[in-house]
C-alpha atoms as a PDB file:
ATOM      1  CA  UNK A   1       4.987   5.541  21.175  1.00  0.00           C
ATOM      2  CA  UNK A   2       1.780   5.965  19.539  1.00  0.00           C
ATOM      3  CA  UNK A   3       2.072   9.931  19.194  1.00  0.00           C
ATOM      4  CA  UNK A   4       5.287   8.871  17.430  1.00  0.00           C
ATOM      5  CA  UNK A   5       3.791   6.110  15.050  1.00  0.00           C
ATOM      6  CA  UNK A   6       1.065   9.373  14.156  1.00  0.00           C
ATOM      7  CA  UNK A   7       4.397  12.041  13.740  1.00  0.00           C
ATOM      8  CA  UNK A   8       6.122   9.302  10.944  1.00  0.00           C
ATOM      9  CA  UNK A   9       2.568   8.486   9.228  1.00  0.00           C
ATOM     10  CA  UNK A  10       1.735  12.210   8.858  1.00  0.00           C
ATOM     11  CA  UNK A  11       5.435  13.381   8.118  1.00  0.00           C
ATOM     12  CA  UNK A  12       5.110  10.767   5.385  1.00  0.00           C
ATOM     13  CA  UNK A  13       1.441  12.125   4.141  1.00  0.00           C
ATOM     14  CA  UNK A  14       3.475  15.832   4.235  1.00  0.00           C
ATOM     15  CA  UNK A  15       6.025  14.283   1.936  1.00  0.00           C
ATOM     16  CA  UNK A  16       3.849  12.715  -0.521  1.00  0.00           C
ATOM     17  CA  UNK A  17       1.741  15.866  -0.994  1.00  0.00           C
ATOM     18  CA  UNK A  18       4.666  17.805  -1.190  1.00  0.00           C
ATOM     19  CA  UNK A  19       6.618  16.221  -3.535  1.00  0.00           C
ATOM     20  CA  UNK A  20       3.083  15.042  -6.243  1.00  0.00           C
ATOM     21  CA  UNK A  21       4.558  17.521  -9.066  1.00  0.00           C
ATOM     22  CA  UNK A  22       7.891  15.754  -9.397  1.00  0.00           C
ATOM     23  CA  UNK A  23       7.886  12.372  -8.008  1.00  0.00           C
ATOM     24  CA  UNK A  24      11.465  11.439  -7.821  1.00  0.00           C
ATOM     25  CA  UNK A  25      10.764   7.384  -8.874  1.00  0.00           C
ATOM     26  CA  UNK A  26      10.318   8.545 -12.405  1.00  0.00           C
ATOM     27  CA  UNK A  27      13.934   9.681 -12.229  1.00  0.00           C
ATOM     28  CA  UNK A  28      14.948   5.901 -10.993  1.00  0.00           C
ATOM     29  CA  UNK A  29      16.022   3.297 -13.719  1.00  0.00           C
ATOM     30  CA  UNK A  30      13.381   0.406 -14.659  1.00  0.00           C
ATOM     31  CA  UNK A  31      15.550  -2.179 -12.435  1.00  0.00           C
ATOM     32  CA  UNK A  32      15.351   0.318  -9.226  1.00  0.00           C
ATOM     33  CA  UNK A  33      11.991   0.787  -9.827  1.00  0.00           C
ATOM     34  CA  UNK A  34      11.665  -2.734 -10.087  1.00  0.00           C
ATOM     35  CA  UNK A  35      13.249  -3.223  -6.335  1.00  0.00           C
ATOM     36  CA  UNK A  36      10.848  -0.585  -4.544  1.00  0.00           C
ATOM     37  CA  UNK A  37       7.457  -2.663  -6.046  1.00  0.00           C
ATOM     38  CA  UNK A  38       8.968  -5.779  -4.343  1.00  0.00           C
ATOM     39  CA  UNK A  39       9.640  -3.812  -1.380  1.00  0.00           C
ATOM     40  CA  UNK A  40       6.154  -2.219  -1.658  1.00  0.00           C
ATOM     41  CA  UNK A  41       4.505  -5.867  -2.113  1.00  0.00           C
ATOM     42  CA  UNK A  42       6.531  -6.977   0.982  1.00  0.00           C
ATOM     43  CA  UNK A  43       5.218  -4.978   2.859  1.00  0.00           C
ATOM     44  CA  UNK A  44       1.927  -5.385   1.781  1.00  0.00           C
ATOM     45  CA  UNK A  45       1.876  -8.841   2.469  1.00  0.00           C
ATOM     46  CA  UNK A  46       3.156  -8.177   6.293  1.00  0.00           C
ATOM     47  CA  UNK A  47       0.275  -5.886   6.178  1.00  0.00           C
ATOM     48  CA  UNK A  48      -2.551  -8.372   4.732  1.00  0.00           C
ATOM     49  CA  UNK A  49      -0.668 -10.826   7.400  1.00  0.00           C
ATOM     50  CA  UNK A  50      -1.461  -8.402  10.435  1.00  0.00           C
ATOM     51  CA  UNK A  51      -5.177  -8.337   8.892  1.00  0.00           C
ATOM     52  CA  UNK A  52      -5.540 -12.023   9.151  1.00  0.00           C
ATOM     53  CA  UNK A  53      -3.881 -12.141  12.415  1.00  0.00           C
ATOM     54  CA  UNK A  54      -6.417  -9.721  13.541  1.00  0.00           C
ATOM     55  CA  UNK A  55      -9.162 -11.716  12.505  1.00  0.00           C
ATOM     56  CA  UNK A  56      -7.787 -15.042  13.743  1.00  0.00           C
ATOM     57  CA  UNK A  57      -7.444 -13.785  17.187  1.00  0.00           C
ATOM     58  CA  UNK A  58     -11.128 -11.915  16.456  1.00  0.00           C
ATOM     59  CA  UNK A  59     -12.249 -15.356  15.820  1.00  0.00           C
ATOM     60  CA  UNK A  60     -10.697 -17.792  18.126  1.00  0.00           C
ATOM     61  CA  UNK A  61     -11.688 -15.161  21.282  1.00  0.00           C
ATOM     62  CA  UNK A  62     -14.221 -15.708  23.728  1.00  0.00           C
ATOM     63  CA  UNK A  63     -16.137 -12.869  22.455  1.00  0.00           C
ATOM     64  CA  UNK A  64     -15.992 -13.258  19.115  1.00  0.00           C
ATOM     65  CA  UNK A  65     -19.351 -12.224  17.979  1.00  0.00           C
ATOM     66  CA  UNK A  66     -19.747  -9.012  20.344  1.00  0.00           C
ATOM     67  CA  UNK A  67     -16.754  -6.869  18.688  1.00  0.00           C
ATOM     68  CA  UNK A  68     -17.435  -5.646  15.336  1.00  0.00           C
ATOM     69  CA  UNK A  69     -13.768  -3.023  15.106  1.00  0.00           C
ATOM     70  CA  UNK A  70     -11.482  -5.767  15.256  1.00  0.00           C
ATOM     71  CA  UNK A  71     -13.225  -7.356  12.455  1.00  0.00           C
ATOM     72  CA  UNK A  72     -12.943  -4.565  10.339  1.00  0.00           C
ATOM     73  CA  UNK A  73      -9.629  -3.352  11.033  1.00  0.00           C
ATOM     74  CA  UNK A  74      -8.609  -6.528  10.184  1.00  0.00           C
ATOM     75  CA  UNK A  75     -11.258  -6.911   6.946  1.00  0.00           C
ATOM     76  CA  UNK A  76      -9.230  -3.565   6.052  1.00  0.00           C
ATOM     77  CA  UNK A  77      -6.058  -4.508   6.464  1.00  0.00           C
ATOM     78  CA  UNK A  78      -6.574  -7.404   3.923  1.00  0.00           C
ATOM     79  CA  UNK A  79      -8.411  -5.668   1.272  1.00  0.00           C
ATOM     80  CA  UNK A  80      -6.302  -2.764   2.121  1.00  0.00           C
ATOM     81  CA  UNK A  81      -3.342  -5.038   1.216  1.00  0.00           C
ATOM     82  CA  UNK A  82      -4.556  -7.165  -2.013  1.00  0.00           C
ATOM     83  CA  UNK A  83      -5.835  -3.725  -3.594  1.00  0.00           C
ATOM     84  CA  UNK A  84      -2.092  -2.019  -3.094  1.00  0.00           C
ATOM     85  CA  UNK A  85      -0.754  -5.036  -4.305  1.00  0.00           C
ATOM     86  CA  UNK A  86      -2.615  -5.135  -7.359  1.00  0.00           C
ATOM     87  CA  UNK A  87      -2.001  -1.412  -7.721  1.00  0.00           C
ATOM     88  CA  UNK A  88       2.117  -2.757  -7.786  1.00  0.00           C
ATOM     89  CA  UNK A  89       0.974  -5.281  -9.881  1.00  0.00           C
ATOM     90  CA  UNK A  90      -0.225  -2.650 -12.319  1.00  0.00           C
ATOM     91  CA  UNK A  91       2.298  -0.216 -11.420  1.00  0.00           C
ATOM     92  CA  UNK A  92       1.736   1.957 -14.614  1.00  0.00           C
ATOM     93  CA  UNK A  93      -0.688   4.338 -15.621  1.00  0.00           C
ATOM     94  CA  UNK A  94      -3.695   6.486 -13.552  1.00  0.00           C
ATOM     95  CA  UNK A  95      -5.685   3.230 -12.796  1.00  0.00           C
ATOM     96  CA  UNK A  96      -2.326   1.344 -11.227  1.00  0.00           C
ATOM     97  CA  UNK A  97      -1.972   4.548  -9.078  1.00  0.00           C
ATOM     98  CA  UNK A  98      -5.429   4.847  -8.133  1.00  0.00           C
ATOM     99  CA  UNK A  99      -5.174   0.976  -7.062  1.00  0.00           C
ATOM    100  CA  UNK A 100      -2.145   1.785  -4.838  1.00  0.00           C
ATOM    101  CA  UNK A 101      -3.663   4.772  -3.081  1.00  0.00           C
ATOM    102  CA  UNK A 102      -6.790   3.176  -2.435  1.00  0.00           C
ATOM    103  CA  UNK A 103      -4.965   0.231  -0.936  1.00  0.00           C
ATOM    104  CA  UNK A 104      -2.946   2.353   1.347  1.00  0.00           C
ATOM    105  CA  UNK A 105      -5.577   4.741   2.420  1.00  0.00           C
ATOM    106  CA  UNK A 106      -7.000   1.334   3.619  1.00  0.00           C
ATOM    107  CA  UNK A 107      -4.107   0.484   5.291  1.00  0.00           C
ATOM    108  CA  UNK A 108      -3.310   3.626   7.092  1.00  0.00           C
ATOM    109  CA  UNK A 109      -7.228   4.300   8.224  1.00  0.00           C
ATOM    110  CA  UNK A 110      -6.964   0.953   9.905  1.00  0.00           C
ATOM    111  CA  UNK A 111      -3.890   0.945  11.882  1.00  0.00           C
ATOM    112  CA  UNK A 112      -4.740   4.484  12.620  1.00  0.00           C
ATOM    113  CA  UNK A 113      -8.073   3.552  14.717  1.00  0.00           C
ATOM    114  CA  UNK A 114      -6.102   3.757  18.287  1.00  0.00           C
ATOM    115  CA  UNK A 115      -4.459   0.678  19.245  1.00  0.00           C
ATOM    116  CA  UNK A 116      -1.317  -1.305  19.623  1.00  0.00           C
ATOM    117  CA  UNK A 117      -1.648  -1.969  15.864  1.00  0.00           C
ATOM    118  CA  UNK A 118      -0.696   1.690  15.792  1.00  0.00           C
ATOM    119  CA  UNK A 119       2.551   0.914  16.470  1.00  0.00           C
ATOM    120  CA  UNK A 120       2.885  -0.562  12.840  1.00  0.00           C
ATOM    121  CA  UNK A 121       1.526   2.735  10.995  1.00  0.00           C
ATOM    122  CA  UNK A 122       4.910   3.641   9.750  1.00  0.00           C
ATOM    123  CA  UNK A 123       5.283   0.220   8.134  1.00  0.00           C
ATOM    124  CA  UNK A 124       2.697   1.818   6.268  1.00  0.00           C
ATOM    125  CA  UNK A 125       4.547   4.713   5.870  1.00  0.00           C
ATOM    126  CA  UNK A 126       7.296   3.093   4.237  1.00  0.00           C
ATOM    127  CA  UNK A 127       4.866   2.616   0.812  1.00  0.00           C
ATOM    128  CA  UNK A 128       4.397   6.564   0.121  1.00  0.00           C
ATOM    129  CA  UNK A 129       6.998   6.357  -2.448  1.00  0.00           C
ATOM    130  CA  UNK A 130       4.970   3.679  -4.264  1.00  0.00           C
ATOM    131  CA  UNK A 131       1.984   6.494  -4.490  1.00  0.00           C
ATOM    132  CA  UNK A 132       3.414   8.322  -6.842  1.00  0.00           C
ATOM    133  CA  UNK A 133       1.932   8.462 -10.489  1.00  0.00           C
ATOM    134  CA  UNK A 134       4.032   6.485 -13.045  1.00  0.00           C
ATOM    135  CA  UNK A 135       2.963   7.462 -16.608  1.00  0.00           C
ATOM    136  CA  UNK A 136       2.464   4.516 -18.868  1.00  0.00           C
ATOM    137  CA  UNK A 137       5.452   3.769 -21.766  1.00  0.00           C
ATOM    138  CA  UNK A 138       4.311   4.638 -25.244  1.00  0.00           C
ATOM    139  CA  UNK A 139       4.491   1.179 -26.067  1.00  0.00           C
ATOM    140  CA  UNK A 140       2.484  -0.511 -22.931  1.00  0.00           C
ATOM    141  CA  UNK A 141      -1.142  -1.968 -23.109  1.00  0.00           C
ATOM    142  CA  UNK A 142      -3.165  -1.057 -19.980  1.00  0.00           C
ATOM    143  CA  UNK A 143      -0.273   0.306 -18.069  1.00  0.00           C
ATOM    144  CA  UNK A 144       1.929  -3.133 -18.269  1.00  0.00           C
ATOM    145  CA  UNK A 145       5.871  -3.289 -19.280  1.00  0.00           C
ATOM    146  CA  UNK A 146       6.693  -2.451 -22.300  1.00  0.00           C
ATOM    147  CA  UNK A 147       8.542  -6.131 -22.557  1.00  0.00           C
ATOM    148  CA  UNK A 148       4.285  -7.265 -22.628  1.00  0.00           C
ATOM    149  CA  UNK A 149       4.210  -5.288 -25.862  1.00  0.00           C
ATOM    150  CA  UNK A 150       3.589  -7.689 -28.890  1.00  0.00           C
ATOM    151  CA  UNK A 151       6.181  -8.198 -31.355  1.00  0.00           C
ATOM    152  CA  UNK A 152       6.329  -6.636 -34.529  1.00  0.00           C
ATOM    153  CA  UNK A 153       7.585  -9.060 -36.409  1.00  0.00           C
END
Protein backbone atom coordinates (compact mmCIF):
# COMPACT_ATOMS: atom_id res chain seq x y z
CA UNK A 1 0.00 0.00 0.00
CA UNK A 2 2.74 2.29 0.62
CA UNK A 3 4.61 1.56 -2.83
CA UNK A 4 1.18 2.58 -4.14
CA UNK A 5 0.69 5.88 -2.04
CA UNK A 6 4.65 6.65 -3.67
CA UNK A 7 3.27 5.48 -7.56
CA UNK A 8 0.07 8.29 -7.17
CA UNK A 9 2.42 11.05 -5.42
CA UNK A 10 5.09 10.70 -8.14
CA UNK A 11 2.57 10.10 -11.12
CA UNK A 12 1.15 13.37 -9.82
CA UNK A 13 4.82 15.19 -9.60
CA UNK A 14 5.14 13.64 -13.52
CA UNK A 15 1.94 15.47 -14.31
CA UNK A 16 2.66 18.73 -12.87
CA UNK A 17 6.08 18.97 -14.56
CA UNK A 18 4.67 17.88 -17.59
CA UNK A 19 1.95 19.92 -18.08
CA UNK A 20 3.99 23.69 -16.39
CA UNK A 21 3.82 25.31 -20.08
CA UNK A 22 0.05 25.14 -20.38
CA UNK A 23 -1.64 24.68 -17.17
CA UNK A 24 -5.12 23.77 -18.07
CA UNK A 25 -6.83 25.93 -14.85
CA UNK A 26 -6.19 29.05 -16.81
CA UNK A 27 -8.57 27.63 -19.40
CA UNK A 28 -11.34 27.13 -16.41
CA UNK A 29 -13.92 30.02 -15.79
CA UNK A 30 -13.38 32.32 -12.54
CA UNK A 31 -16.37 30.30 -10.71
CA UNK A 32 -14.53 26.75 -11.49
CA UNK A 33 -11.53 28.11 -10.47
CA UNK A 34 -13.19 29.31 -7.58
CA UNK A 35 -14.40 25.51 -6.62
CA UNK A 36 -10.79 23.84 -6.96
CA UNK A 37 -9.24 26.67 -4.19
CA UNK A 38 -12.02 25.45 -1.81
CA UNK A 39 -11.21 22.02 -2.67
CA UNK A 40 -7.47 22.84 -2.38
CA UNK A 41 -8.12 24.60 1.19
CA UNK A 42 -10.10 21.45 2.20
CA UNK A 43 -7.73 19.57 1.88
CA UNK A 44 -5.31 21.56 3.41
CA UNK A 45 -7.08 21.79 6.45
CA UNK A 46 -7.40 17.72 6.65
CA UNK A 47 -3.77 18.05 6.15
CA UNK A 48 -2.90 20.77 9.00
CA UNK A 49 -5.54 18.38 11.01
CA UNK A 50 -3.26 15.18 10.51
CA UNK A 51 -0.27 17.60 11.70
CA UNK A 52 -1.94 18.37 14.92
CA UNK A 53 -3.06 14.91 15.37
CA UNK A 54 0.48 13.96 15.04
CA UNK A 55 1.58 16.16 17.60
CA UNK A 56 -1.25 15.45 20.05
CA UNK A 57 -0.50 11.84 20.08
CA UNK A 58 3.51 13.06 20.09
CA UNK A 59 2.51 14.81 23.17
CA UNK A 60 0.13 12.84 25.20
CA UNK A 61 2.70 9.53 24.67
CA UNK A 62 4.76 8.07 27.19
CA UNK A 63 7.77 9.08 25.38
CA UNK A 64 7.11 12.24 24.44
CA UNK A 65 10.35 13.96 24.82
CA UNK A 66 12.66 11.07 23.26
CA UNK A 67 11.16 11.27 19.52
CA UNK A 68 12.06 14.28 17.69
CA UNK A 69 10.40 12.85 13.74
CA UNK A 70 7.02 12.76 14.90
CA UNK A 71 7.33 16.23 16.02
CA UNK A 72 8.39 17.44 12.90
CA UNK A 73 6.36 15.60 10.58
CA UNK A 74 3.70 16.89 12.34
CA UNK A 75 5.38 20.72 12.78
CA UNK A 76 5.41 20.17 8.80
CA UNK A 77 2.29 19.16 8.19
CA UNK A 78 0.90 22.38 9.86
CA UNK A 79 3.11 24.92 8.42
CA UNK A 80 3.01 22.84 5.37
CA UNK A 81 -0.79 23.44 5.46
CA UNK A 82 -1.25 27.29 6.61
CA UNK A 83 1.52 28.27 3.90
CA UNK A 84 -0.63 26.36 0.91
CA UNK A 85 -3.50 27.87 2.27
CA UNK A 86 -2.31 31.24 2.16
CA UNK A 87 -0.84 30.49 -1.25
CA UNK A 88 -5.01 29.77 -2.17
CA UNK A 89 -5.63 32.65 -0.33
CA UNK A 90 -3.45 34.59 -2.73
CA UNK A 91 -4.15 32.47 -5.58
CA UNK A 92 -2.82 35.06 -8.18
CA UNK A 93 0.39 36.07 -9.28
CA UNK A 94 4.27 34.44 -8.84
CA UNK A 95 4.25 35.07 -5.00
CA UNK A 96 0.58 33.17 -4.54
CA UNK A 97 2.23 30.28 -6.53
CA UNK A 98 5.38 30.27 -4.78
CA UNK A 99 3.17 30.16 -1.41
CA UNK A 100 1.31 27.06 -2.73
CA UNK A 101 4.37 25.11 -3.79
CA UNK A 102 6.18 25.75 -0.77
CA UNK A 103 3.21 24.58 1.24
CA UNK A 104 2.90 21.39 -0.62
CA UNK A 105 6.50 20.52 -0.90
CA UNK A 106 5.96 20.63 2.94
CA UNK A 107 3.25 18.49 2.83
CA UNK A 108 4.47 15.83 0.55
CA UNK A 109 8.22 15.67 2.29
CA UNK A 110 6.35 14.86 5.45
CA UNK A 111 3.98 12.19 4.67
CA UNK A 112 6.68 10.86 2.50
CA UNK A 113 9.17 10.05 5.59
CA UNK A 114 8.00 6.14 5.73
CA UNK A 115 5.05 5.56 7.76
CA UNK A 116 1.39 4.84 7.98
CA UNK A 117 0.93 8.59 7.34
CA UNK A 118 2.11 7.50 3.92
CA UNK A 119 -0.95 6.18 3.23
CA UNK A 120 -2.39 9.83 2.97
CA UNK A 121 0.35 11.10 0.33
CA UNK A 122 -2.11 11.12 -2.47
CA UNK A 123 -4.44 13.36 -0.47
CA UNK A 124 -1.60 15.41 -1.17
CA UNK A 125 -1.62 14.56 -4.52
CA UNK A 126 -4.95 15.73 -5.11
CA UNK A 127 -3.53 19.70 -4.77
CA UNK A 128 -1.06 19.50 -7.96
CA UNK A 129 -3.60 21.23 -9.95
CA UNK A 130 -3.55 24.13 -7.47
CA UNK A 131 0.45 24.46 -8.37
CA UNK A 132 0.01 25.81 -11.36
CA UNK A 133 0.96 29.57 -12.05
CA UNK A 134 -2.12 31.87 -12.37
CA UNK A 135 -1.06 35.23 -13.89
CA UNK A 136 -2.47 38.19 -12.08
CA UNK A 137 -5.65 40.26 -13.94
CA UNK A 138 -4.58 43.59 -15.32
CA UNK A 139 -6.69 45.16 -12.91
CA UNK A 140 -5.62 43.21 -9.49
CA UNK A 141 -3.40 44.71 -6.64
CA UNK A 142 -0.90 42.13 -5.30
CA UNK A 143 -2.38 39.23 -7.11
CA UNK A 144 -6.11 39.66 -5.47
CA UNK A 145 -9.58 39.57 -7.59
CA UNK A 146 -10.12 41.95 -9.73
CA UNK A 147 -13.68 42.59 -7.75
CA UNK A 148 -10.75 44.10 -4.82
CA UNK A 149 -9.94 46.64 -7.51
CA UNK A 150 -11.03 50.21 -6.35
CA UNK A 151 -13.71 51.93 -8.06
CA UNK A 152 -13.31 54.46 -10.50
CA UNK A 153 -15.86 56.46 -9.82
Amino acid sequence: MILFAYAIALLAVAWAVASRGRPWILRLDERRQQRIRLAGMAIAVLVGVAGVAVIWVQATGEAADQAVLPWTIGAALIVGSVVHGAGLVAWQGSRAVALRLVGWALMTLAFSVPSTLTLALPLVALLVPTLALVPASPGSRSGGSVHDAPDAS
